[in-house]
Protein backbone atom coordinates (compact mmCIF):
# COMPACT_ATOMS: atom_id res chain seq x y z
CA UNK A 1 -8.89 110.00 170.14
CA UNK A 2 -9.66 106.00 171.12
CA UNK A 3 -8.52 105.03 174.36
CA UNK A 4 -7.94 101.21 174.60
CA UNK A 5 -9.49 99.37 177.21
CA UNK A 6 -8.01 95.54 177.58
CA UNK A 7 -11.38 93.33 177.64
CA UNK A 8 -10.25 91.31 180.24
CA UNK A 9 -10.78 94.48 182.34
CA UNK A 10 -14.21 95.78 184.00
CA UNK A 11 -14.55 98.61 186.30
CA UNK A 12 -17.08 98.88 189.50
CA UNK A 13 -17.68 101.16 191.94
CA UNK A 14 -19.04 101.17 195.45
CA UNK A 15 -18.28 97.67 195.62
CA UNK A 16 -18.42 94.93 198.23
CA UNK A 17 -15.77 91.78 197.40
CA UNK A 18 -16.37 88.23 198.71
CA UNK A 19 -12.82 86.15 198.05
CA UNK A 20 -12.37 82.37 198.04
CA UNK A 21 -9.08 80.89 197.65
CA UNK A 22 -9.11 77.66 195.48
CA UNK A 23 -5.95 75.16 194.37
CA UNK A 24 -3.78 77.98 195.58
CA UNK A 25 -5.21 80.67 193.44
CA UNK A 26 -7.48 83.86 194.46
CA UNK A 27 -11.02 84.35 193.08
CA UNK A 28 -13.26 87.51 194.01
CA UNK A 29 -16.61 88.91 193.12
CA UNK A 30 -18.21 91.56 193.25
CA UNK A 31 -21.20 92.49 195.14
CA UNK A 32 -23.49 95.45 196.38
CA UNK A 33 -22.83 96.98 200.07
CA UNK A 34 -25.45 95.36 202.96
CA UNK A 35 -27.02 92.62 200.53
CA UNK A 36 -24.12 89.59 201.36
CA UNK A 37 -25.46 89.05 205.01
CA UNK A 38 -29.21 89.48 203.61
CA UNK A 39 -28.35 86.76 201.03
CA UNK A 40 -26.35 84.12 203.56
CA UNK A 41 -29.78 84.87 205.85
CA UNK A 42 -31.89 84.32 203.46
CA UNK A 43 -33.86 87.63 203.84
CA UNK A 44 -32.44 88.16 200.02
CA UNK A 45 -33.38 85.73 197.27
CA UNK A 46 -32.72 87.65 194.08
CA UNK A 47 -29.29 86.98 193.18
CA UNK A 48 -29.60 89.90 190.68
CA UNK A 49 -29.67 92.56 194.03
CA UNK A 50 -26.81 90.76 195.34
CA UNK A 51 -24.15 90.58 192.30
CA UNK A 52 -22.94 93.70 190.96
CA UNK A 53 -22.33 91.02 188.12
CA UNK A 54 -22.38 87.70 187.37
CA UNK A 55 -18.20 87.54 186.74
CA UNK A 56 -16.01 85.86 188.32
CA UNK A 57 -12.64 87.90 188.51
CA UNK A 58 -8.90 87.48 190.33
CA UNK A 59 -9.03 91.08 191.62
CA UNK A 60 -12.05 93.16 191.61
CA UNK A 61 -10.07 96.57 192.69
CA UNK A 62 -8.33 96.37 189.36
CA UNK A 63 -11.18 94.70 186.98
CA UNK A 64 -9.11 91.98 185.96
CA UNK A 65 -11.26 88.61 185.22
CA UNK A 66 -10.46 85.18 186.44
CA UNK A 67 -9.56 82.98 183.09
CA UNK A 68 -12.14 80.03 182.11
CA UNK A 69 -9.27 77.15 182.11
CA UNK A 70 -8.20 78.51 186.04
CA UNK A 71 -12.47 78.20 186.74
CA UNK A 72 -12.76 74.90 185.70
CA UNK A 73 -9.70 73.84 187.25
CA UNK A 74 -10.40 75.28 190.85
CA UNK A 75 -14.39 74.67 190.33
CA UNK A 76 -15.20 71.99 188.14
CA UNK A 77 -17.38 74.22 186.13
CA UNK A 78 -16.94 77.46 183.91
CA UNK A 79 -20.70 78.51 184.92
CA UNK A 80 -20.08 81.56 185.95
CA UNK A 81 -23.11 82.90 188.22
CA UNK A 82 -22.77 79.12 189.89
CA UNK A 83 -19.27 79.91 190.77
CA UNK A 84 -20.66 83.09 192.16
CA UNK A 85 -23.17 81.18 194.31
CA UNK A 86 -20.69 79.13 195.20
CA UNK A 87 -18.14 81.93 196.08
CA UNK A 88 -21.08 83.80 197.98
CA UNK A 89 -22.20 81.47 200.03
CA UNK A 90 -18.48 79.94 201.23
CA UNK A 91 -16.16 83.24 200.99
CA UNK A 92 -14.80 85.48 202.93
CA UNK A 93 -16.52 89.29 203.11
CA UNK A 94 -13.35 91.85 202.72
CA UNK A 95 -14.45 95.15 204.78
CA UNK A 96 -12.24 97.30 206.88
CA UNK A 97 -12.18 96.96 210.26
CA UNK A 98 -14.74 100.26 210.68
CA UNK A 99 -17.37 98.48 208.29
CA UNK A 100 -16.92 94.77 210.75
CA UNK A 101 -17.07 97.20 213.60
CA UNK A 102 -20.33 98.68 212.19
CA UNK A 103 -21.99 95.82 211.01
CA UNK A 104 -21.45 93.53 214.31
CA UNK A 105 -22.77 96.33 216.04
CA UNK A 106 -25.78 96.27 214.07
CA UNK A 107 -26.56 92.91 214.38
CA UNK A 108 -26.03 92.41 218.23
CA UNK A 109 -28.70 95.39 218.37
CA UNK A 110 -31.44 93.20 215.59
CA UNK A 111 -30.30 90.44 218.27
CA UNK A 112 -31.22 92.40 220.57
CA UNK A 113 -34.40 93.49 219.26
CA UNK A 114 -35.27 90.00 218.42
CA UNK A 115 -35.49 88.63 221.68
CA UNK A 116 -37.30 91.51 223.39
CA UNK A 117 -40.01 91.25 221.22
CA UNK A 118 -40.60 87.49 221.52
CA UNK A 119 -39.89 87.59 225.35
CA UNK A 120 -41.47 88.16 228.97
CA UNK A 121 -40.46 88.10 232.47
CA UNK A 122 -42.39 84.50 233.31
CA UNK A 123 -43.50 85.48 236.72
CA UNK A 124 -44.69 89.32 235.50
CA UNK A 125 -45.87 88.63 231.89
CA UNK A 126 -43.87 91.52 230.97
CA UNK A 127 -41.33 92.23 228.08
CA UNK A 128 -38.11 93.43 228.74
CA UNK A 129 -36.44 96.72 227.27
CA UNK A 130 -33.90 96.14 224.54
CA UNK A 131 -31.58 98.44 226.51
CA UNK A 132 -31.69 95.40 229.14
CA UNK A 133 -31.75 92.65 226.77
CA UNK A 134 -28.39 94.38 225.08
CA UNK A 135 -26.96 94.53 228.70
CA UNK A 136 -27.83 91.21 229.50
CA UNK A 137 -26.18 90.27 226.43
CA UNK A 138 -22.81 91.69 227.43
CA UNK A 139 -22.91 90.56 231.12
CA UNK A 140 -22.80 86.91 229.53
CA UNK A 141 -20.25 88.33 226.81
CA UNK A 142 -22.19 87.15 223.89
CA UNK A 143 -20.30 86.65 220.71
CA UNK A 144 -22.03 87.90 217.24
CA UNK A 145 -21.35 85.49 214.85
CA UNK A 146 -21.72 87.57 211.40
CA UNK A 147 -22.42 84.41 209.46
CA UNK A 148 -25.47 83.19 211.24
CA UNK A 149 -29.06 84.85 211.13
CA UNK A 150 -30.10 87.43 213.67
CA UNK A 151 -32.82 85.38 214.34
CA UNK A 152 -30.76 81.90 214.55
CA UNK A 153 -28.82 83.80 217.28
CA UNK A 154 -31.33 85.19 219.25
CA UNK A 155 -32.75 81.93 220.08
CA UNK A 156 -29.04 80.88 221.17
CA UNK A 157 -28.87 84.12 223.11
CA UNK A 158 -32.73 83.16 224.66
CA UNK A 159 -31.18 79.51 226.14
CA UNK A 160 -28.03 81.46 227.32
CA UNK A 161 -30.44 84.16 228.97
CA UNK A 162 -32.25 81.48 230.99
CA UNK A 163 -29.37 80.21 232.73
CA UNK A 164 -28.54 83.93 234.31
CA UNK A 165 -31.99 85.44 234.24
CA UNK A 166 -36.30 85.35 234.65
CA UNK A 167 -37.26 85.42 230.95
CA UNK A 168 -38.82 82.64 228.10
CA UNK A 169 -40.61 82.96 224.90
CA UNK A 170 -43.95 84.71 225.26
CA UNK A 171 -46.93 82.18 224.70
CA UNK A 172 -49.22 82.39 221.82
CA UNK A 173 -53.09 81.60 222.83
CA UNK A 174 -54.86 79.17 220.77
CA UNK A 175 -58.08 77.93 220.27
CA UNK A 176 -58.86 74.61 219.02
CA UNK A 177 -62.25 73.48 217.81
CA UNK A 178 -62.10 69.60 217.06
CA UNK A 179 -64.91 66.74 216.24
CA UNK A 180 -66.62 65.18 219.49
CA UNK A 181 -65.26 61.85 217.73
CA UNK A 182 -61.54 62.92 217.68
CA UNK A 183 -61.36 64.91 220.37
CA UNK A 184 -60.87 63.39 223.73
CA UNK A 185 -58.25 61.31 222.20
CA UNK A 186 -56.24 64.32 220.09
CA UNK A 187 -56.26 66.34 223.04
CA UNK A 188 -54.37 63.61 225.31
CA UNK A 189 -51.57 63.84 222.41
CA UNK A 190 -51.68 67.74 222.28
CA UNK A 191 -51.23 67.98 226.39
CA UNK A 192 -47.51 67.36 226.61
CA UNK A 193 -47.28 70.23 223.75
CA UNK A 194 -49.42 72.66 225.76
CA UNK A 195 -48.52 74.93 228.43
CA UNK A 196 -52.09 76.18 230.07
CA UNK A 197 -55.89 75.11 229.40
CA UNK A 198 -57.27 78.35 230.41
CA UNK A 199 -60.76 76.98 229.28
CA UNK A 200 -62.06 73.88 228.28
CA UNK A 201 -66.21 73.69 226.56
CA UNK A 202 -67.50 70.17 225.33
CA UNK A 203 -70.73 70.04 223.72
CA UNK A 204 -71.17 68.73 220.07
CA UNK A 205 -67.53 69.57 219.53
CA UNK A 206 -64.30 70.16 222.10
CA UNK A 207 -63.52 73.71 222.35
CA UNK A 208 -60.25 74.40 224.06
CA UNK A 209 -58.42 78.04 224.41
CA UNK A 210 -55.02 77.30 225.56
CA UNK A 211 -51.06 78.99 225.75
CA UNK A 212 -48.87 76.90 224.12
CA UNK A 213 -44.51 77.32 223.47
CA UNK A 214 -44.36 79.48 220.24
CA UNK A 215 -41.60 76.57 218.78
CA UNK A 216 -44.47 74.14 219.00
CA UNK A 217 -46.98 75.85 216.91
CA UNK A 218 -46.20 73.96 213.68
CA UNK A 219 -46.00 70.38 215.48
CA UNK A 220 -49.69 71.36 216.87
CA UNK A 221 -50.96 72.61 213.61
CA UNK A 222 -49.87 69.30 211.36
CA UNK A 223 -51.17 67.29 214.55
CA UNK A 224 -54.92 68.74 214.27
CA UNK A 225 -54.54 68.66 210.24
CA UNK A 226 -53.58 65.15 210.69
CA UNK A 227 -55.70 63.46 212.88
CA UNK A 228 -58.82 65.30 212.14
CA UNK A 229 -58.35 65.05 208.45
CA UNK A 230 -58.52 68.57 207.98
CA UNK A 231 -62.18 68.98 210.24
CA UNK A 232 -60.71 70.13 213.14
CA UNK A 233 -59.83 74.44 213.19
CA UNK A 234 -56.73 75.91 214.97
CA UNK A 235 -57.34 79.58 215.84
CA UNK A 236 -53.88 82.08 216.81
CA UNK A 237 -56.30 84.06 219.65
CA UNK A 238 -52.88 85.99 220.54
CA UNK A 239 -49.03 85.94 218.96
CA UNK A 240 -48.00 86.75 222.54
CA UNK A 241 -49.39 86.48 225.92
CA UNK A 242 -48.41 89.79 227.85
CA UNK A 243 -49.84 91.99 230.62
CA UNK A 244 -51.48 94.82 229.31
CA UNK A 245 -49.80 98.51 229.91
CA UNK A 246 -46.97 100.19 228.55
CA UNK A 247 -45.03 99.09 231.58
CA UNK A 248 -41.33 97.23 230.60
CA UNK A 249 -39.00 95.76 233.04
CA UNK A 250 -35.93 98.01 232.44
């Protein structure tokens, strides 16, 4: 015995739905569990791992696909896995209140996690627990935002730390080797970028091993590219400058 299936039906399981609402009608699609965040991120770029399929339907829960003529008119286009980017990207993720509960939970630990590991106590040198960081976090009643980055957030939550707490980005160490010729004057332009000159050589070229704000690495590193013409070298000595010892300000 046949058993008819209407084609304008597919079936999923364990499925995530992100829903946009355009010119008054509903549009859903279907994804896998954990990968929407990692896509909106951008710690997922394989659409494929994302998209349970590239469809675009009116209500995933019963299989029933969105018609072509109700795509174009609410998208402009009947391209279906662009509709699907588009839907990902701007939609809204439909979990139960237990999943939200879950999820925020997880990311305000990643936060968390984040900023421990790129920060010190600036008068001890030393990092600070997670535990703390997660209670510091609630003393100041920090708000995840589940459509943001972990990381994006945790340098919000780093400014909003300063203003109640000791703690800023751990320094990196550096060392710069650049030509006697360019030297003296690139290293008046890299001052205002660095933090400490902990030791300064000049023979045949300048030698310079400083700490420097992580967030100006990349301005440093296009500076001595730059202005050197790719002759001057830009060592990473240390990612972060902390007191040795297990020790951790709880």
């Amino acid at each position: 015995m046949s058993i008819f299936t209407p084609t304008n039906q597919i079936r999923l399981t364990n499925v995530a739905v992100v829903r946009a609402r355009r010119g008054g009608k509903r549009f859903e699609i279907a994804c896998y569990r954990n990968k929407v965040m990692g896509w909106r991120s951008g710690a997922e770029k394989d659409l494929d791992e994302v998209l349970q399929t590239h469809t675009v339907f009116v209500n995933v829960s019963k299989g029933q696909v969105a018609k072509k003529e109700d795509l174009v008119q609410a998208f402009g286009t009947d391209d279906q896995t662009e509709i699907c980017k588009m839907i990902l990207s701007k939609g809204e993720l439909q979990v139960s209140d237990k999943e939200r509960h879950t999820q925020l939970e997880q990311m305000f630990r990643d936060i968390a996690t984040i900023v421990a590991d790129k920060c010190v106590n600036p008068e001890t040198k030393r990092p600070y627990t997670v535990i703390l960081i997660e209670r510091a976090m609630k003393d100041i009643h920090y708000s995840v935002k589940p459509h943001k980055s972990t990381k994006q957030q945790a340098l919000e939550v780093i400014r909003q730390l300063k203003e109640t707490m000791q703690i800023e980005r751990a320094h990196m160490r550096l060392r710069f080797i650049l030509p006697a010729k360019e030297g003296k004057k690139l290293k008046e332009k890299l001052r205002p970028l660095i933090k400490v000159i902990e030791n300064e050589e000049f023979h045949e070229q300048l030698e310079i091993v400083c700490l420097i704000d992580p967030g100006c690495f990349r301005e440093i590193d296009e500076l001595i590219r730059s202005e050197t013409k790719g002759k001057g070298t830009l060592e990473v000595l240390s990612l972060k400058d902390v007191e040795e010892g297990d020790e951790k300000l709880e």
